[in-house]
Protein backbone atom coordinates (compact mmCIF):
# COMPACT_ATOMS: atom_id res chain seq x y z
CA UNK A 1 44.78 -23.11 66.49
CA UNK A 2 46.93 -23.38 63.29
CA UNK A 3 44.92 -23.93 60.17
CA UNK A 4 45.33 -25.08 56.33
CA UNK A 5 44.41 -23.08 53.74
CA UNK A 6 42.91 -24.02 50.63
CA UNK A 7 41.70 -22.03 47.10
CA UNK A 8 39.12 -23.66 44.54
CA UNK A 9 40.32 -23.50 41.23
CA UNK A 10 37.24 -22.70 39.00
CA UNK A 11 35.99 -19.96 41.54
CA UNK A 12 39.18 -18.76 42.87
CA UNK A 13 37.80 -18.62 46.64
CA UNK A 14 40.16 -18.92 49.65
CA UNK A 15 39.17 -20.55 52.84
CA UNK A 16 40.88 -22.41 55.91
CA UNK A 17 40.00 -25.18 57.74
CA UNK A 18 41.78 -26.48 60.95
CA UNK A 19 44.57 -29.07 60.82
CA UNK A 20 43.36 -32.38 61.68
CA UNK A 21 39.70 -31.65 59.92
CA UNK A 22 39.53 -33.88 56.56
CA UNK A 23 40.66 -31.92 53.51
CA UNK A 24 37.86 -30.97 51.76
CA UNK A 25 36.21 -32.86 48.72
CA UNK A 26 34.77 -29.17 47.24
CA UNK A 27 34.99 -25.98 47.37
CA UNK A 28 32.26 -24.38 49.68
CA UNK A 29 30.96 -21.57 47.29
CA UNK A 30 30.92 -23.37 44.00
CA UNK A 31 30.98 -26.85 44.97
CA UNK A 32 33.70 -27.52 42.44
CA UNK A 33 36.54 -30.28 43.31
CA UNK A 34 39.00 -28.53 41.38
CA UNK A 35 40.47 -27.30 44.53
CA UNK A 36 43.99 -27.38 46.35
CA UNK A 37 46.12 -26.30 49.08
CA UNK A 38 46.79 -22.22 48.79
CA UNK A 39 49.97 -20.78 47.20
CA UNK A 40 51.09 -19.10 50.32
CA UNK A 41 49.87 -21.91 52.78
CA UNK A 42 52.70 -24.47 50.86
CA UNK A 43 55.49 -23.94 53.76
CA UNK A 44 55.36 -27.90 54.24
CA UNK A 45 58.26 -28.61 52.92
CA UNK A 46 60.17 -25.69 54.21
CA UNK A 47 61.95 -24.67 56.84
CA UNK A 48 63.48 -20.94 57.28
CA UNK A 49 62.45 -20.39 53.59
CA UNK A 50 64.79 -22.72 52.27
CA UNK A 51 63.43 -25.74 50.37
CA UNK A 52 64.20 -29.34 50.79
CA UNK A 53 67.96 -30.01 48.74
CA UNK A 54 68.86 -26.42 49.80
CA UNK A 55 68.83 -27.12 53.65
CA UNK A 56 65.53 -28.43 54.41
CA UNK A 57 64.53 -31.38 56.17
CA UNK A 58 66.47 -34.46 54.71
CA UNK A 59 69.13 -32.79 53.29
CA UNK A 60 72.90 -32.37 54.64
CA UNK A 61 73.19 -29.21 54.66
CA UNK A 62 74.93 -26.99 51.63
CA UNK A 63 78.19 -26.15 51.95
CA UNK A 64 78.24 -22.50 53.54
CA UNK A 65 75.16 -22.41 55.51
CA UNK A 66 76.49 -24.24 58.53
C-alpha cells in the first residue's frame, strides 16, 4: 500500500498515512495544524527526478533528453 507522508511544523514529527485517507487537520503528537506534506515525500510533480519545465509531465521535452 503506497502512503503520504506528512511532518508537523511546530513539533517536527513525521508520520504517514495511506493515500486515499483525508489529509490530516493536525499533527498527532502535538495537535498543531501547522503541518504539511514531508520534504522527501514531494515526488508529485516529478517524474525520473526531473521537475515539471525540465521534462516532467506537461512539458515538451528539452532539447537533448529525447
Amino acid at each position: 500500500m503506497t502512503k503520504r507522508k506528512f511532518r508537523c511544523s511546530e513539533c517536527e514529527h513525521t508520520w504517514e498515512i495511506a493515500y486515499g485517507v483525508p489529509r490530516p487537520s493536525f499533527c498527532p503528537q502535538c495537535r498543531s495544524a501547522n503541518l504539511h506534506r514531508a520534504e522527501e515525500d514531494r515526488g508529485y510533480a516529478r517524474r525520473d527526478g526531473k521537475e515539471r519545465g525540465r521534462g516532467g509531465f506537461g512539458s515538451p521535452p528539452v532539447k537533448g533528453e529525447i
